[in-house]
N, C-alpha and C. Protein backbone atom coordinates (compact mmCIF):
# COMPACT_ATOMS: atom_id res chain seq x y z
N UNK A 1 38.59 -18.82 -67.56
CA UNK A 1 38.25 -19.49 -66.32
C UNK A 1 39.48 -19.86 -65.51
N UNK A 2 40.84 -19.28 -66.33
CA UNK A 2 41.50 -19.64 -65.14
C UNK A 2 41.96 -18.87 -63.85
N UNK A 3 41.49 -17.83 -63.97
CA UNK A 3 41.31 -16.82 -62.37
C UNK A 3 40.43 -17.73 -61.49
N UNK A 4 39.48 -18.35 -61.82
CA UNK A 4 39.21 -18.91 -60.91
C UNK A 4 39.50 -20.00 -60.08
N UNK A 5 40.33 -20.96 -60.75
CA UNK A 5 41.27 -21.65 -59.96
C UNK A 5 42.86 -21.22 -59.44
N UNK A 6 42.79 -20.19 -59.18
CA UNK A 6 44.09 -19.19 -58.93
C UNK A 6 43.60 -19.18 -57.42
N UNK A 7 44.71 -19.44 -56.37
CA UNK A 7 44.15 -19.43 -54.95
C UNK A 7 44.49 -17.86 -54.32
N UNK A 8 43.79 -17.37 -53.62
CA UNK A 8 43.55 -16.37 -53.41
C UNK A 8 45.01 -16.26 -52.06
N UNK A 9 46.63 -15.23 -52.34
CA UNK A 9 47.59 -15.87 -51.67
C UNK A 9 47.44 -14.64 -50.32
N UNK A 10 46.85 -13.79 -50.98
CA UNK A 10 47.04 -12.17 -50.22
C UNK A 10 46.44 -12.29 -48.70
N UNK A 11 45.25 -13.12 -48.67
CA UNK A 11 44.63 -13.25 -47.30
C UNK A 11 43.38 -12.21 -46.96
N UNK A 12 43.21 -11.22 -47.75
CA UNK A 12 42.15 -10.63 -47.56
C UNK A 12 41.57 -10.12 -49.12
N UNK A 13 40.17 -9.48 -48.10
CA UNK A 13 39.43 -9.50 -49.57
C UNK A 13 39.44 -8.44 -50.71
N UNK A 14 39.90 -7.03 -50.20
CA UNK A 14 40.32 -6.07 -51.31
C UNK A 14 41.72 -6.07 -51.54
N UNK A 15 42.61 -6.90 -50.52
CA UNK A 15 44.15 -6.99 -51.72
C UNK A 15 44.22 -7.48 -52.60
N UNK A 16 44.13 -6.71 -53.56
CA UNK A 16 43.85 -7.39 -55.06
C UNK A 16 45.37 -7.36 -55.85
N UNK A 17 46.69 -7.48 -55.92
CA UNK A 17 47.67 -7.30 -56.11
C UNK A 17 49.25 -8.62 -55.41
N UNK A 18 48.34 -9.12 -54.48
CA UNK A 18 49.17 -10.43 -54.22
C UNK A 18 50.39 -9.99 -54.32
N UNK A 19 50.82 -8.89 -53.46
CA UNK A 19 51.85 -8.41 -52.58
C UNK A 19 51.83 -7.38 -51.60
N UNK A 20 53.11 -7.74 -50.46
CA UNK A 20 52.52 -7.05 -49.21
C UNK A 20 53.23 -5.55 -49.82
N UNK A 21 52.30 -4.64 -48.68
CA UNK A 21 52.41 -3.44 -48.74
C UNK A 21 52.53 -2.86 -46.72
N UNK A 22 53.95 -3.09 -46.44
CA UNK A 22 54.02 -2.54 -44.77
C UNK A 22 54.17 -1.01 -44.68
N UNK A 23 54.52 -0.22 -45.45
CA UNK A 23 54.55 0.88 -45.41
C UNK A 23 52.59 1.68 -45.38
N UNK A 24 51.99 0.64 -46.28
CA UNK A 24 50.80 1.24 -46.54
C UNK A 24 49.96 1.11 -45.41
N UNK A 25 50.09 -0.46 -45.28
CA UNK A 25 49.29 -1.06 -44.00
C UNK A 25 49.98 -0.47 -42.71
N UNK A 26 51.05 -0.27 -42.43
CA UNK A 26 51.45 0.62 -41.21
C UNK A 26 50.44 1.72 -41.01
N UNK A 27 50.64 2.90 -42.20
CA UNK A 27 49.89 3.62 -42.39
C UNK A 27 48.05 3.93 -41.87
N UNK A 28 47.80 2.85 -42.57
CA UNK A 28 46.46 2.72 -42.47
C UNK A 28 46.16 2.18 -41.21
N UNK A 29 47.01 1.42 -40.37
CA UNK A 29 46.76 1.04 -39.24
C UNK A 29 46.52 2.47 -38.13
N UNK A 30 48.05 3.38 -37.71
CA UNK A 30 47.98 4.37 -36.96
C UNK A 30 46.72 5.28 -38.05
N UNK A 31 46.38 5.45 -39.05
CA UNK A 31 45.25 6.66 -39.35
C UNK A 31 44.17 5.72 -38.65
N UNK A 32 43.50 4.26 -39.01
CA UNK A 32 42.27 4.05 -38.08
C UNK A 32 42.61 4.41 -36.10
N UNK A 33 43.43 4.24 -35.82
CA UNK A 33 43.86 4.28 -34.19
C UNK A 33 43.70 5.53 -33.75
N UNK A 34 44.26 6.47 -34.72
CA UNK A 34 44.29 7.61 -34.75
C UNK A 34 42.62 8.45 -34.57
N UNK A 35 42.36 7.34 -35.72
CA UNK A 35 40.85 8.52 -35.70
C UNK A 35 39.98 8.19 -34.76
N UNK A 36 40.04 6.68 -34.08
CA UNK A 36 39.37 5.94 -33.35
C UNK A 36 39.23 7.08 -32.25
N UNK A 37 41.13 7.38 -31.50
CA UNK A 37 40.62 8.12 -30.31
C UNK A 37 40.57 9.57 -30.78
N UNK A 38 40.52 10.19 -31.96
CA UNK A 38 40.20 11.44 -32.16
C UNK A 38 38.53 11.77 -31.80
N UNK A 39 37.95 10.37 -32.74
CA UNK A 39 36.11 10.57 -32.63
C UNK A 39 35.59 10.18 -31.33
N UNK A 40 36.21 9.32 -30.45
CA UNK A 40 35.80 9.24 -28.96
C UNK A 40 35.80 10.09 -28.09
N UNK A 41 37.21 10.33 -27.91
CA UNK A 41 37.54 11.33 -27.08
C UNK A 41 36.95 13.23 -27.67
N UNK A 42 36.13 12.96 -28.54
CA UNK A 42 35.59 14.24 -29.17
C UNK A 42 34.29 14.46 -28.49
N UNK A 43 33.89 13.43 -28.05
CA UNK A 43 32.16 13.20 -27.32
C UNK A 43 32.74 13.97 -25.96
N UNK A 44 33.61 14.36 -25.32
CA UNK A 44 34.05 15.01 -24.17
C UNK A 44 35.04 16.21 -24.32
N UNK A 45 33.82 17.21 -23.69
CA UNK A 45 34.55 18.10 -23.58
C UNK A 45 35.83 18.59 -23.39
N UNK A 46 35.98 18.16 -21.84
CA UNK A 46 37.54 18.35 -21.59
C UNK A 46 38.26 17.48 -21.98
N UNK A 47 38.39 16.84 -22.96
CA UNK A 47 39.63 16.15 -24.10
C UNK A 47 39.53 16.97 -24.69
N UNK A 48 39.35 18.11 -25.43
CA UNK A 48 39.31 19.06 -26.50
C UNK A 48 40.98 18.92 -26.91
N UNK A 49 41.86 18.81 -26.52
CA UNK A 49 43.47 18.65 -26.85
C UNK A 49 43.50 17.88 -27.61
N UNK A 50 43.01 16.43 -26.86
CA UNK A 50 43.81 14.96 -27.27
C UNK A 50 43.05 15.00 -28.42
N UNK A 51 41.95 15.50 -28.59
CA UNK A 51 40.59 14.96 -29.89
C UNK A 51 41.32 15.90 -30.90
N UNK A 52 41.38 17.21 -30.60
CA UNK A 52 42.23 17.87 -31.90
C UNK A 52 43.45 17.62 -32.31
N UNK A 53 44.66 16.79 -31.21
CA UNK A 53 45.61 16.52 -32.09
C UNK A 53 46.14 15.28 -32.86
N UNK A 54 44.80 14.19 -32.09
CA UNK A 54 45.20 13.18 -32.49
C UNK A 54 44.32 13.25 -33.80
N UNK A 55 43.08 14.09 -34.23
CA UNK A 55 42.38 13.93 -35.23
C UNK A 55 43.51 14.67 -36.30
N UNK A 56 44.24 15.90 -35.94
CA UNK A 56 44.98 16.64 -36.96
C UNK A 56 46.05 15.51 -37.34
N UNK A 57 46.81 14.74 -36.72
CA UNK A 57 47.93 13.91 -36.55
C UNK A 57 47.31 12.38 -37.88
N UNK A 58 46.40 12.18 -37.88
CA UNK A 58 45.58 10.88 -38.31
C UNK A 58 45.07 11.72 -39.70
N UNK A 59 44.77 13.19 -39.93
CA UNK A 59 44.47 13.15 -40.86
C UNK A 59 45.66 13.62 -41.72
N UNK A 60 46.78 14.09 -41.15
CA UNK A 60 48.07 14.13 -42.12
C UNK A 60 48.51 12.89 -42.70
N UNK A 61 48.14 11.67 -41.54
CA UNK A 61 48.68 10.00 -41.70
C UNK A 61 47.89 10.06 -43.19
N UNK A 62 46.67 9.95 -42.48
CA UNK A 62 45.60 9.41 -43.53
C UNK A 62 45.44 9.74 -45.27
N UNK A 63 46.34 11.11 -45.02
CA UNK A 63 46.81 12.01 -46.46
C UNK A 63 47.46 11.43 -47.30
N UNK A 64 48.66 11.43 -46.20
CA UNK A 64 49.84 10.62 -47.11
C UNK A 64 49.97 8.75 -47.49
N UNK A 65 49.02 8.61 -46.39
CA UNK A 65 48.50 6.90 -46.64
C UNK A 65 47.94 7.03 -47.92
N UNK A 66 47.19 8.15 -48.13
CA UNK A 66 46.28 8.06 -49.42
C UNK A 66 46.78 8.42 -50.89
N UNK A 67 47.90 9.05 -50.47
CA UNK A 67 48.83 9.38 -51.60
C UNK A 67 49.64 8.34 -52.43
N UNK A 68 50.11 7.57 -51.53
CA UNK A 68 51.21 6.24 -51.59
C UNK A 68 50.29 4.98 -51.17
N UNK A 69 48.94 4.92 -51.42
CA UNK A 69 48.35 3.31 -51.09
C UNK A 69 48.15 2.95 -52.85
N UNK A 70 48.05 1.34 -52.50
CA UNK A 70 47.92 1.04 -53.86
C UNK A 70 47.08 -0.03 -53.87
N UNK A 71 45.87 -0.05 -53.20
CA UNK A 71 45.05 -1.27 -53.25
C UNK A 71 43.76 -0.45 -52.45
N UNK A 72 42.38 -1.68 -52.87
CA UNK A 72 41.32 -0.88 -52.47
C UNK A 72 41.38 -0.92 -51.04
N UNK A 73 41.95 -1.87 -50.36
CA UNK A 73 41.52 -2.48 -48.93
C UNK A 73 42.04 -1.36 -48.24
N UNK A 74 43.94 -0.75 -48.64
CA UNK A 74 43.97 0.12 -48.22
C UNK A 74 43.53 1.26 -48.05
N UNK A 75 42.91 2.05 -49.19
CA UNK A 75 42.08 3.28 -49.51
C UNK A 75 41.03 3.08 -48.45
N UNK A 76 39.75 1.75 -48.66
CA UNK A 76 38.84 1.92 -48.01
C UNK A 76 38.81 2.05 -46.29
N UNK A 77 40.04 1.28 -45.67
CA UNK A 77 40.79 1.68 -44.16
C UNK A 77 40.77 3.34 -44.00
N UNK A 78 42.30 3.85 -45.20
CA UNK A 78 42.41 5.05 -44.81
C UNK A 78 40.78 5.96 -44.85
N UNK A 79 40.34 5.53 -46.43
CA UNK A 79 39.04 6.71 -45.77
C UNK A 79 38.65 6.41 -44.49
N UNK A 80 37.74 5.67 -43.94
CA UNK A 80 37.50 5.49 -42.56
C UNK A 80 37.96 5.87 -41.49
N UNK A 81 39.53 5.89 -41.65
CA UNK A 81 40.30 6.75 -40.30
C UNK A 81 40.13 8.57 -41.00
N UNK A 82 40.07 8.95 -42.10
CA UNK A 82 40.41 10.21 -42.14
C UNK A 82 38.92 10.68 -41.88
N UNK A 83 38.15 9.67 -41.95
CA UNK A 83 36.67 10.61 -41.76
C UNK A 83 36.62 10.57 -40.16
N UNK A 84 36.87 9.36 -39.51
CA UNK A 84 37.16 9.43 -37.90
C UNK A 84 37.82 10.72 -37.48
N UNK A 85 39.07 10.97 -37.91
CA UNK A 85 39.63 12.04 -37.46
C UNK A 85 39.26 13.12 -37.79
N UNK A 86 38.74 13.52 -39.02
CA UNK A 86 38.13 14.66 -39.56
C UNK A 86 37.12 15.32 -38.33
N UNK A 87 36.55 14.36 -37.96
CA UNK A 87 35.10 14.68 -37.40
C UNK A 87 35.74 14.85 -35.46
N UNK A 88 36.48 14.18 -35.37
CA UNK A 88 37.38 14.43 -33.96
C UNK A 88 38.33 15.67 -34.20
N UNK A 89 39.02 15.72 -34.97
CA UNK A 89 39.33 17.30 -35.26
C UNK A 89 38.48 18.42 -34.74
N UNK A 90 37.57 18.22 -36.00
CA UNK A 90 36.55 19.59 -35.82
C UNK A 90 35.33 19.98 -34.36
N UNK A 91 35.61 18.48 -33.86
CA UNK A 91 34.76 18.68 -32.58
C UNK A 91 35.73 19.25 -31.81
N UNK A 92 36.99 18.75 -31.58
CA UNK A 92 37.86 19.62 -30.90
C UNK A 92 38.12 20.43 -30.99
N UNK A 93 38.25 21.47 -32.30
CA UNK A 93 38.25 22.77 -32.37
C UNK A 93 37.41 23.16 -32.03
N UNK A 94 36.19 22.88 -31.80
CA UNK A 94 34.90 23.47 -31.08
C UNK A 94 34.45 23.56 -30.11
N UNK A 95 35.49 22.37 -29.04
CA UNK A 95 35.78 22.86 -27.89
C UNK A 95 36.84 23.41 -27.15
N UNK A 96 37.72 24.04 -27.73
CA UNK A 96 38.44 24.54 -27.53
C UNK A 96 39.97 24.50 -27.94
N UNK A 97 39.90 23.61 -28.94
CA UNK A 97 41.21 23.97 -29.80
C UNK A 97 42.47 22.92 -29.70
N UNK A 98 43.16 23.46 -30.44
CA UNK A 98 44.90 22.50 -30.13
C UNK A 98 45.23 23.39 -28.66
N UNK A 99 45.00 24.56 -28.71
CA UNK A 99 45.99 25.04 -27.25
C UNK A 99 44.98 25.49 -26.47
N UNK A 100 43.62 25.39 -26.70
CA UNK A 100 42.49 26.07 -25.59
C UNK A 100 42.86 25.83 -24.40
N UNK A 101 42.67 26.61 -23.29
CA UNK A 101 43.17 26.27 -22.03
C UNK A 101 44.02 26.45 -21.20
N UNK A 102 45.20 26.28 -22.31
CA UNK A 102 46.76 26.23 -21.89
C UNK A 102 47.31 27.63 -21.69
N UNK A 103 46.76 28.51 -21.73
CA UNK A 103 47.44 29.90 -22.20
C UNK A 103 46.94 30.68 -20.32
């Protein structure tokens, strides 16, 4: 019973490790931002650029966030941005690509 009088120092609810992690949380910050405007800007056509590179860009983040995270809070962030971007990716390739247009 004594975890339970142990005060909780981390501040949130899946840092389970009661130390910071800025490299991770950096991370996980630009992969959600990332995927945010990958899956928005994917609902429009003519973004087909910005949606494919910011989704390709967020899911390399989101890779290597996932490689080097060490807590659930972080994992459960990065998935969320890599599925954001995943899905802004592939809409952008479907409208026309990383370079559609430009040529």
């Amino acid at each position: 019973m004594a975890q339970a009088l142990r005060p909780n120092t981390a501040g949130s609810l899946f840092a389970t490790d009661d130390r910071l992690h800025p490299l991770q949380d950096t991370l996980m910050a630009v992969t959600l931002v990332l995927g945010a405007v990958a899956f928005i800007t994917a609902m429009f056509h003519s973004l087909h650029l910005l949606s494919s590179w910011a989704g390709l860009i967020g899911i390399f983040t989101g890779a290597y966030g996932q490689w080097i995270s060490e807590t659930t809070r972080e994992r459960f962030g990065l998935i969320l941005g890599l599925g954001a971007s995943g899905i802004g990716f592939f809409l952008g390739m479907a409208h026309g690509g990383l370079f559609g247009g430009l040529w």
